[in-house]
PDB file of N, CA and C in Angstrom:
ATOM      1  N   UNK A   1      14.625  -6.973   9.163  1.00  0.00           N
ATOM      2  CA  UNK A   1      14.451  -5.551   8.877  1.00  0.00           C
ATOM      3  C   UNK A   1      12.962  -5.229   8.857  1.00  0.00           C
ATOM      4  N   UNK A   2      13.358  -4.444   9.651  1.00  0.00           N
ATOM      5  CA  UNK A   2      10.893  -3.897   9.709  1.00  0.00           C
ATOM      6  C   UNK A   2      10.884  -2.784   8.965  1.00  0.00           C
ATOM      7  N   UNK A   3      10.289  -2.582   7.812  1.00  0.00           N
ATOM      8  CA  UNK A   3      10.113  -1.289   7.091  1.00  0.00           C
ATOM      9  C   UNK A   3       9.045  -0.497   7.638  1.00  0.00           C
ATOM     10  N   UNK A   4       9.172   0.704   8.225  1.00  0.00           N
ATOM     11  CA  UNK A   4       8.085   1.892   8.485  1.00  0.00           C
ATOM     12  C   UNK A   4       8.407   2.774   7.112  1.00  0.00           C
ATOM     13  N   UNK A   5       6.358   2.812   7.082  1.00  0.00           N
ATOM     14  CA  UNK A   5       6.544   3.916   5.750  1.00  0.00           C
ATOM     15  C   UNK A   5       7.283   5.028   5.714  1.00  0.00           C
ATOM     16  N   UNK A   6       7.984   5.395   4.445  1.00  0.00           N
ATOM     17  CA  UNK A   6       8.433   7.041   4.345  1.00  0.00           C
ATOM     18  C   UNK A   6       7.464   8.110   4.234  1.00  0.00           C
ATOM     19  N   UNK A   7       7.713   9.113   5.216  1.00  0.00           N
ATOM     20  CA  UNK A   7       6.891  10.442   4.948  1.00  0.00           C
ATOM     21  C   UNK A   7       6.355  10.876   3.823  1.00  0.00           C
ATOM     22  N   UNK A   8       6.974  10.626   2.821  1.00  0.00           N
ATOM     23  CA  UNK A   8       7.252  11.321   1.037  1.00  0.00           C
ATOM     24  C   UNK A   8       6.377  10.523  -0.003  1.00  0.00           C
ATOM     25  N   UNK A   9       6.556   9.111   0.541  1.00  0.00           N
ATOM     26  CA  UNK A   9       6.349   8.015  -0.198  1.00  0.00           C
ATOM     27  C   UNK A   9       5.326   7.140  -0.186  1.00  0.00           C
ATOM     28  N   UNK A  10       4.776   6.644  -0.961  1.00  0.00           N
ATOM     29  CA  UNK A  10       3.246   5.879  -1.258  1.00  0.00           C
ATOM     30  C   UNK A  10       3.605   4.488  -0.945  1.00  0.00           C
ATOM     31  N   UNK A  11       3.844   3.601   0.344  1.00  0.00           N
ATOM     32  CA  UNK A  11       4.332   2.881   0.737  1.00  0.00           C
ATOM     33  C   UNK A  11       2.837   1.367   0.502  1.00  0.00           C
ATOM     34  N   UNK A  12       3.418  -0.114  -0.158  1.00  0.00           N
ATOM     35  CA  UNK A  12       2.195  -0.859   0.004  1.00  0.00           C
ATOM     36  C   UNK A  12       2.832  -1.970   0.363  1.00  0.00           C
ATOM     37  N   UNK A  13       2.069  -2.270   1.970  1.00  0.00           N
ATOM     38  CA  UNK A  13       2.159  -3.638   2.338  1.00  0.00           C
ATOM     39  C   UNK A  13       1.658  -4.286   1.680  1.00  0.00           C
ATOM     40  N   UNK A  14       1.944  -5.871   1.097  1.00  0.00           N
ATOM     41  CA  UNK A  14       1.335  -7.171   0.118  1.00  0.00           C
ATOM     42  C   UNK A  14       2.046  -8.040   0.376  1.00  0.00           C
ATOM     43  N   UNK A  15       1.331  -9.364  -0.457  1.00  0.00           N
ATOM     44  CA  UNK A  15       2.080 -10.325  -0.489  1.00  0.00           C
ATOM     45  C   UNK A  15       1.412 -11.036  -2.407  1.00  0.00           C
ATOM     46  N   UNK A  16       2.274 -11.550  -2.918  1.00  0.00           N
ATOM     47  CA  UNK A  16       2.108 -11.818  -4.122  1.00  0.00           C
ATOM     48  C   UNK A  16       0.933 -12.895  -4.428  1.00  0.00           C
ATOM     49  N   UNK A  17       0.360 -13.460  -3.108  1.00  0.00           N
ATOM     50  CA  UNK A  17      -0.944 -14.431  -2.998  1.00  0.00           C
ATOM     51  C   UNK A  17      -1.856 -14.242  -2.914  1.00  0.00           C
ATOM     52  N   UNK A  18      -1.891 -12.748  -3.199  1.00  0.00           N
ATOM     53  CA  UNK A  18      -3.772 -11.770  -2.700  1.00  0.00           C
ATOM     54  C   UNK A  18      -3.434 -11.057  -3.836  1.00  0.00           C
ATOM     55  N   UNK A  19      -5.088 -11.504  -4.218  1.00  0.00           N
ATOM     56  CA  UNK A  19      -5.367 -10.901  -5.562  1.00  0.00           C
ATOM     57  C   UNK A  19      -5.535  -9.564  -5.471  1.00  0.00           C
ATOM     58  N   UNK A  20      -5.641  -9.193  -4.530  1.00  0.00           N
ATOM     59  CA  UNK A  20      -6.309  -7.811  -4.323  1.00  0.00           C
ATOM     60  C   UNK A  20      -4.812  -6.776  -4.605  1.00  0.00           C
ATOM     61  N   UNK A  21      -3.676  -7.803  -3.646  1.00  0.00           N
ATOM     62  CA  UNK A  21      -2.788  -6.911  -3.827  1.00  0.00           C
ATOM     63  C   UNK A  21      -1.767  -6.462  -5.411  1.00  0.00           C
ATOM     64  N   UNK A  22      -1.745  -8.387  -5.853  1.00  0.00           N
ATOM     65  CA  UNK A  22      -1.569  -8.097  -7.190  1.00  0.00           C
ATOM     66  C   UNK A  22      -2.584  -7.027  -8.293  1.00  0.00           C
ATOM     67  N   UNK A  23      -3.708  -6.825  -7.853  1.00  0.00           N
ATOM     68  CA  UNK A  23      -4.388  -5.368  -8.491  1.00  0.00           C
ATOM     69  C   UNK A  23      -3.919  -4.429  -8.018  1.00  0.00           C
ATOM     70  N   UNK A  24      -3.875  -3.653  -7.094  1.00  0.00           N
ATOM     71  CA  UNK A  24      -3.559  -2.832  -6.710  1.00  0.00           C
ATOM     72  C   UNK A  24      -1.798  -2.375  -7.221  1.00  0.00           C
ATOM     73  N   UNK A  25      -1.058  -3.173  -7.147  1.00  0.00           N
ATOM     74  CA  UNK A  25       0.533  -3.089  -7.505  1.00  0.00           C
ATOM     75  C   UNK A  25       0.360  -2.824  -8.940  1.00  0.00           C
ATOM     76  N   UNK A  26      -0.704  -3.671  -9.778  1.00  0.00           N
ATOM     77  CA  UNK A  26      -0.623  -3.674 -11.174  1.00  0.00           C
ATOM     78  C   UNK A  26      -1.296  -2.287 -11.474  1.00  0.00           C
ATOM     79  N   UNK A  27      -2.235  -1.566 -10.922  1.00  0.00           N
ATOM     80  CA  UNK A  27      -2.849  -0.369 -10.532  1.00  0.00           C
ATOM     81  C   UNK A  27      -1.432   1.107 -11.259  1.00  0.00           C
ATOM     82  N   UNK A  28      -0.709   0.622  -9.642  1.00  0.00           N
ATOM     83  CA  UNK A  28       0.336   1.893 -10.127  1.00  0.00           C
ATOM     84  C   UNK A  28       1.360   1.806 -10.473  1.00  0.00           C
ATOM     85  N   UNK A  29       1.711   0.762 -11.019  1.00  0.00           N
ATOM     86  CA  UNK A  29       2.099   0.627 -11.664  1.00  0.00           C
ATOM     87  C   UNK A  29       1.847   1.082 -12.860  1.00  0.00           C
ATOM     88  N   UNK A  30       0.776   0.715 -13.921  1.00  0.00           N
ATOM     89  CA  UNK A  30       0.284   1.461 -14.996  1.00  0.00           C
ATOM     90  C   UNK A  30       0.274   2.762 -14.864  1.00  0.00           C
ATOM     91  N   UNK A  31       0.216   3.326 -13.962  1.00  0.00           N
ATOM     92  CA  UNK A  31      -0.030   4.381 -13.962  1.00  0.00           C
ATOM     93  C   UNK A  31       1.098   5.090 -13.241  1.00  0.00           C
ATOM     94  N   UNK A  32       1.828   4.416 -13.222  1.00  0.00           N
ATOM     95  CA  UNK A  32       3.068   4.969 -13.156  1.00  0.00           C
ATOM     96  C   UNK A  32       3.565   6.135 -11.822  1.00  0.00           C
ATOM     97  N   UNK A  33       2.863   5.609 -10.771  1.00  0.00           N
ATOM     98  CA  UNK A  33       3.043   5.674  -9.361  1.00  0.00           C
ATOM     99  C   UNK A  33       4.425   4.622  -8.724  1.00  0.00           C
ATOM    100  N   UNK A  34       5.162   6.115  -7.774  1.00  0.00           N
ATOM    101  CA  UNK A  34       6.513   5.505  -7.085  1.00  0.00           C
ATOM    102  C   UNK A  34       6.007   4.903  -6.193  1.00  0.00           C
ATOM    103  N   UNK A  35       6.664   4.010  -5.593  1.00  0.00           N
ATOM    104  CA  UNK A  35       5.948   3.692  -4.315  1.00  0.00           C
ATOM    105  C   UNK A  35       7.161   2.476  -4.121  1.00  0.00           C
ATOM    106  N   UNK A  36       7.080   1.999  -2.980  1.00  0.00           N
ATOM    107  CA  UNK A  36       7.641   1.288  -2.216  1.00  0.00           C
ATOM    108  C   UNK A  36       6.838   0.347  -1.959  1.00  0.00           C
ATOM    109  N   UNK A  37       7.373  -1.289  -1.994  1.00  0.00           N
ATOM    110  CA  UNK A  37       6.562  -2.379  -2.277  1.00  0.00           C
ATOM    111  C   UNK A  37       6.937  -3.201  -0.681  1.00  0.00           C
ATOM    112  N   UNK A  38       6.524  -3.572   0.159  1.00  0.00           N
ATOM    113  CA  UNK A  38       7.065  -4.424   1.342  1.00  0.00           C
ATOM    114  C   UNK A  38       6.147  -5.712   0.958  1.00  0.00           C
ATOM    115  N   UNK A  39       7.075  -6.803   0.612  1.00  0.00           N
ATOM    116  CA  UNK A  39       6.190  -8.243   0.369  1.00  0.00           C
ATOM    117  C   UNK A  39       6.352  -8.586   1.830  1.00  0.00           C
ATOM    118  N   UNK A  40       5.279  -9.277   2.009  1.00  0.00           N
ATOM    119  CA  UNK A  40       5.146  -9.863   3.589  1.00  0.00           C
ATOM    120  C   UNK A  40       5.781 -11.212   3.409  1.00  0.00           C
ATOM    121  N   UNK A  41       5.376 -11.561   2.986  1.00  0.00           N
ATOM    122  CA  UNK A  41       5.782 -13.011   2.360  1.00  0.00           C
ATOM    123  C   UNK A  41       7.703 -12.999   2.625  1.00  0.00           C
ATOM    124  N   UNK A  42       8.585 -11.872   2.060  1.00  0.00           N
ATOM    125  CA  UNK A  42       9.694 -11.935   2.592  1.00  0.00           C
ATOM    126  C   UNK A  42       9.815 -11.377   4.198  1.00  0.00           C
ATOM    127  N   UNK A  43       9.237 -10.202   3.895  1.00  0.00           N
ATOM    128  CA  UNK A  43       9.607  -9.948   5.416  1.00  0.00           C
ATOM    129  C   UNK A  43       7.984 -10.076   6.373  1.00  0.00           C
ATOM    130  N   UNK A  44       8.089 -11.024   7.091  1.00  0.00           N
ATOM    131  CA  UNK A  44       6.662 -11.289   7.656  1.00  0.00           C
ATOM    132  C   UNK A  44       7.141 -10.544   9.013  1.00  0.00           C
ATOM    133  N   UNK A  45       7.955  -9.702   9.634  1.00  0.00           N
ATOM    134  CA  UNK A  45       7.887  -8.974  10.393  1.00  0.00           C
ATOM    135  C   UNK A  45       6.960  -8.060  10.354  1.00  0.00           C
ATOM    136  N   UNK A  46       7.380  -7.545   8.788  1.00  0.00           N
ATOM    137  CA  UNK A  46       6.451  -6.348   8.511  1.00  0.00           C
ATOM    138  C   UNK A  46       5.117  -6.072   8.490  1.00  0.00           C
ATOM    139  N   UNK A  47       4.608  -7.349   8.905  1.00  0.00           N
ATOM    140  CA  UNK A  47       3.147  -7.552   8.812  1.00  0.00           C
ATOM    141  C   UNK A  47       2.379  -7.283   9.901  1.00  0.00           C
ATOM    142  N   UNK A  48       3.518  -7.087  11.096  1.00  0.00           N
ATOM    143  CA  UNK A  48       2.855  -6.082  12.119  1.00  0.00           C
ATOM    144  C   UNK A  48       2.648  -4.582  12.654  1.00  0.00           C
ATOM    145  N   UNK A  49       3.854  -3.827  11.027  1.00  0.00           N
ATOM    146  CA  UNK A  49       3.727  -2.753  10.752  1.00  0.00           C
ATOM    147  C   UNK A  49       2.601  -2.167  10.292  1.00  0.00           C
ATOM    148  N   UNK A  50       1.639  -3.240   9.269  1.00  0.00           N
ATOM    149  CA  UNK A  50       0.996  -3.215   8.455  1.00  0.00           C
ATOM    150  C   UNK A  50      -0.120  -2.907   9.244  1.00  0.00           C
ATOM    151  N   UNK A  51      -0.430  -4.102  10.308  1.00  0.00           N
ATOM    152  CA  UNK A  51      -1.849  -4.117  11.484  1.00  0.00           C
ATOM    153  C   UNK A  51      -1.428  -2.819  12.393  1.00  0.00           C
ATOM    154  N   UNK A  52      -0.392  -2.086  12.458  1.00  0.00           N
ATOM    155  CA  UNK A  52      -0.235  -1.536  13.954  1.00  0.00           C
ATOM    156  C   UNK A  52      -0.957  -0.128  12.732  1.00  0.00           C
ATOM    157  N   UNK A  53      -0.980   0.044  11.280  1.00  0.00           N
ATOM    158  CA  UNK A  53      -0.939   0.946  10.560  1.00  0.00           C
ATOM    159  C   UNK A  53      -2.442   1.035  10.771  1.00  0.00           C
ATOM    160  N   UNK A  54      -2.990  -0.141  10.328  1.00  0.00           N
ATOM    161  CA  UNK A  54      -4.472  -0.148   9.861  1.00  0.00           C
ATOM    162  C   UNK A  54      -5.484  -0.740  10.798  1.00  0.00           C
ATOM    163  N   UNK A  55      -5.099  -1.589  11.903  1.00  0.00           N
ATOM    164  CA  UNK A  55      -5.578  -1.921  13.093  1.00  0.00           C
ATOM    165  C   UNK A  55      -6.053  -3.367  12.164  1.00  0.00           C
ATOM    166  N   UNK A  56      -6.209  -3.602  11.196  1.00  0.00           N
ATOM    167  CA  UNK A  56      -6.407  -5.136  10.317  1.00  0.00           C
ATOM    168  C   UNK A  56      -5.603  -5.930  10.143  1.00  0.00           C
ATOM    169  N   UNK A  57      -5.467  -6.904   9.893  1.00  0.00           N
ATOM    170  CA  UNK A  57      -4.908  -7.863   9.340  1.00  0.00           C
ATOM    171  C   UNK A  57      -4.798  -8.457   7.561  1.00  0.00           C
ATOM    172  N   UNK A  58      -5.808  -7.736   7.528  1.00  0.00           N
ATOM    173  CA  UNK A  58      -6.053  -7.304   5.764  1.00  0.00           C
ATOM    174  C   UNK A  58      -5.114  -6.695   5.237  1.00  0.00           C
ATOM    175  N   UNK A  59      -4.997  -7.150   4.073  1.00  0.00           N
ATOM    176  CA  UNK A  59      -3.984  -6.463   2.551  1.00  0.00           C
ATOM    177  C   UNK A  59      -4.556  -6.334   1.554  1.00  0.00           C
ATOM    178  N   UNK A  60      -4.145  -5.949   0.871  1.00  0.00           N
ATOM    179  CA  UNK A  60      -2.887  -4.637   0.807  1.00  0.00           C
ATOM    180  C   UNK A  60      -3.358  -3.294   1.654  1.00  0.00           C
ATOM    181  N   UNK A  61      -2.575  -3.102   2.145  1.00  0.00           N
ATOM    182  CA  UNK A  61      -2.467  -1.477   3.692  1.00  0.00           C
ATOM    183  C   UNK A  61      -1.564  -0.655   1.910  1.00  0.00           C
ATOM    184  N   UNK A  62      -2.061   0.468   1.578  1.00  0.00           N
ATOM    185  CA  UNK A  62      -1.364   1.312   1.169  1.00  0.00           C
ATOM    186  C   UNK A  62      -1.372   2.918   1.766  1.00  0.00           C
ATOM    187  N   UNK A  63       0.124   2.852   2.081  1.00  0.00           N
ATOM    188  CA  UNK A  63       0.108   4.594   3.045  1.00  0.00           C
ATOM    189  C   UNK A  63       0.451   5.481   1.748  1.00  0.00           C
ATOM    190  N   UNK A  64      -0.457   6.628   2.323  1.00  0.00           N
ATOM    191  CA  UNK A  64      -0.121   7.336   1.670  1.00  0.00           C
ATOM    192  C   UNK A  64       0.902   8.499   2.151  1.00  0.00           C
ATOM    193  N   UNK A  65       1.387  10.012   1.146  1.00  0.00           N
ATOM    194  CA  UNK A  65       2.212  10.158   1.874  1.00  0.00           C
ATOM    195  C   UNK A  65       1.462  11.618   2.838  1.00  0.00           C
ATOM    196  N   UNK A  66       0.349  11.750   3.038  1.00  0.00           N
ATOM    197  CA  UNK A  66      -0.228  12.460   3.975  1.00  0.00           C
ATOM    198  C   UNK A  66      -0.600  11.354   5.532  1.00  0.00           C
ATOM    199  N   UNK A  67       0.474  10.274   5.258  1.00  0.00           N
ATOM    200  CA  UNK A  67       0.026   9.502   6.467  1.00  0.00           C
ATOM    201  C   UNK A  67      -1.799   8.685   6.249  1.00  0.00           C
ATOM    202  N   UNK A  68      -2.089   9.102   5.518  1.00  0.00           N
ATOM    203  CA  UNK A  68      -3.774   8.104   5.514  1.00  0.00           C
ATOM    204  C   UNK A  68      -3.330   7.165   4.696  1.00  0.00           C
ATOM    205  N   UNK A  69      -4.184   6.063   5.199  1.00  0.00           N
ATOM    206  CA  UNK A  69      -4.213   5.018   4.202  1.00  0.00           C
ATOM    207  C   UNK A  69      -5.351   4.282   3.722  1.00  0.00           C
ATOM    208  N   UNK A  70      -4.807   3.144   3.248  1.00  0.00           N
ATOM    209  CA  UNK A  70      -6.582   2.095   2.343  1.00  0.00           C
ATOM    210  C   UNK A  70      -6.506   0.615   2.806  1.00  0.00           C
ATOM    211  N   UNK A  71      -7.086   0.194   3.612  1.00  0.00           N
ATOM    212  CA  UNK A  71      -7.073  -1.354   3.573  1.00  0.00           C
ATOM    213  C   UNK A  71      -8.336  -2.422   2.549  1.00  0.00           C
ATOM    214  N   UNK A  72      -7.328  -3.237   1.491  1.00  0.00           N
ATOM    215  CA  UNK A  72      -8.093  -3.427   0.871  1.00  0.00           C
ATOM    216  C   UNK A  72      -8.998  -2.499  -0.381  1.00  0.00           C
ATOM    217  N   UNK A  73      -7.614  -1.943  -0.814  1.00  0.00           N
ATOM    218  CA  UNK A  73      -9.031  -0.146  -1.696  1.00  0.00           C
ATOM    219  C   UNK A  73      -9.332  -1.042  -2.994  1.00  0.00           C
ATOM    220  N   UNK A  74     -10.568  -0.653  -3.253  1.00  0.00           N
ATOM    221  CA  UNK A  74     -11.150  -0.557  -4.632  1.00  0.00           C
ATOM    222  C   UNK A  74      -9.807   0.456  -5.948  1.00  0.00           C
ATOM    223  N   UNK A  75      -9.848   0.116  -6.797  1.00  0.00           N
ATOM    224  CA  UNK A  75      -9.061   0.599  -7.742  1.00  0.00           C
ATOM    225  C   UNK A  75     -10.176   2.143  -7.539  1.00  0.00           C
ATOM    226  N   UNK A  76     -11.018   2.148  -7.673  1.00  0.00           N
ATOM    227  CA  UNK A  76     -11.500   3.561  -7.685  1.00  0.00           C
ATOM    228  C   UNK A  76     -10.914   4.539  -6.278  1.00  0.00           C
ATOM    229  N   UNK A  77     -11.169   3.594  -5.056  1.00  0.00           N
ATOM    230  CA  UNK A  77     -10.804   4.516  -3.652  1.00  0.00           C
ATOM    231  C   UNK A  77      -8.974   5.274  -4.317  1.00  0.00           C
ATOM    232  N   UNK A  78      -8.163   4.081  -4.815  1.00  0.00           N
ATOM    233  CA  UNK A  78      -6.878   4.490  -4.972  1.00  0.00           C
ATOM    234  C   UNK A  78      -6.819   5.593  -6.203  1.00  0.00           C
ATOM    235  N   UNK A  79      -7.446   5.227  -6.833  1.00  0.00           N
ATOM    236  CA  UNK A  79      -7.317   6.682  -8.220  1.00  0.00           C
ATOM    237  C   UNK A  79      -7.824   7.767  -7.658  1.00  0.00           C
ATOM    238  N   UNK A  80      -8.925   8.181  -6.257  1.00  0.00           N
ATOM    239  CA  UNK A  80      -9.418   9.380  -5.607  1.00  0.00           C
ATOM    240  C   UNK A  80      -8.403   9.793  -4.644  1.00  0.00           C
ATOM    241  N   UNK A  81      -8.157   8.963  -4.301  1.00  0.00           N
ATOM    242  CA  UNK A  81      -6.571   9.412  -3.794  1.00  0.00           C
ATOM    243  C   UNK A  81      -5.274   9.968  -3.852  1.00  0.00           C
ATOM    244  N   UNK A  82      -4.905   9.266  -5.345  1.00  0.00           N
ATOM    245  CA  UNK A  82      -4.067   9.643  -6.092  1.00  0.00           C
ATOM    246  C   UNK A  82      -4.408  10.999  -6.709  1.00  0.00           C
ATOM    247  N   UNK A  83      -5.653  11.164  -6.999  1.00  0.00           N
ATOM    248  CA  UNK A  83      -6.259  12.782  -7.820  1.00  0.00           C
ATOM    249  C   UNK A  83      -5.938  13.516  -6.478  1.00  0.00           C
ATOM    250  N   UNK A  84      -6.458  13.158  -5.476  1.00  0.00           N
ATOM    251  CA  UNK A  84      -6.642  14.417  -4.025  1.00  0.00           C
ATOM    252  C   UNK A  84      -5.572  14.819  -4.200  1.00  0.00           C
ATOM    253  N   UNK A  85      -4.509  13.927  -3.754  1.00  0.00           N
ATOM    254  CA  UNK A  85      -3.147  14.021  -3.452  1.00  0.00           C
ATOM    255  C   UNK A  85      -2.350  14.690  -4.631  1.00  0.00           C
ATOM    256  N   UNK A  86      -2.993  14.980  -6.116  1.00  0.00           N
ATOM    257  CA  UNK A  86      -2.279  15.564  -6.988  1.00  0.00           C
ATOM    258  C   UNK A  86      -1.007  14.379  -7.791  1.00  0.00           C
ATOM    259  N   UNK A  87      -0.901  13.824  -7.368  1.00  0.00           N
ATOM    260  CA  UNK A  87      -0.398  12.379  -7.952  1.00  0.00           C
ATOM    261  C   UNK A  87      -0.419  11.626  -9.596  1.00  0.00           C
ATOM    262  N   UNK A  88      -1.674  11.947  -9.871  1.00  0.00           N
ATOM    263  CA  UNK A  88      -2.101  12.058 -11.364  1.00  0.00           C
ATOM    264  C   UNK A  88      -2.800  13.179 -11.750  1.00  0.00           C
TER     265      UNK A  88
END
């Protein structure tokens, strides 16, 4: 199964072995952001959803639901995001 992001939805490619991504998940989590989680690690298909998204190979890819996304965001890039977007 290849997951493409939802229109609506704050979609984050990861895998539970990158620290970056375990921040980021732990991120909105706290803060209490929906979002849709695709571990690569189960589905490693999806990991060419991820590059065809962001042109990288880097994680965590989080889409947002205006279609932009973050490869690799700083907890700050994702909270300016989340404010733009009205989110928090």
């Amino acid at each position: 199964m290849t997951t493409t992001p939802a229109a609506d939805t704050i979609t984050m490619f990861g895998a539970e072995w990158c620290g970056d991504c375990r921040r980021t998940k732990k991120q909105l989590d706290e803060l209490g952001i929906e979002y849709t989680y695709v571990d690569l690690a189960a589905e490693p298909a999806a990991a060419d959803v991820a590059k065809e998204i962001s042109g990288r190979t880097n994680i965590p890819v989080v889409v947002y639901p205006d279609s932009s996304h973050h490869v690799e965001p700083s907890n700050a890039d994702v909270e300016a995001k989340l404010r733009e977007l009205s989110l928090i």
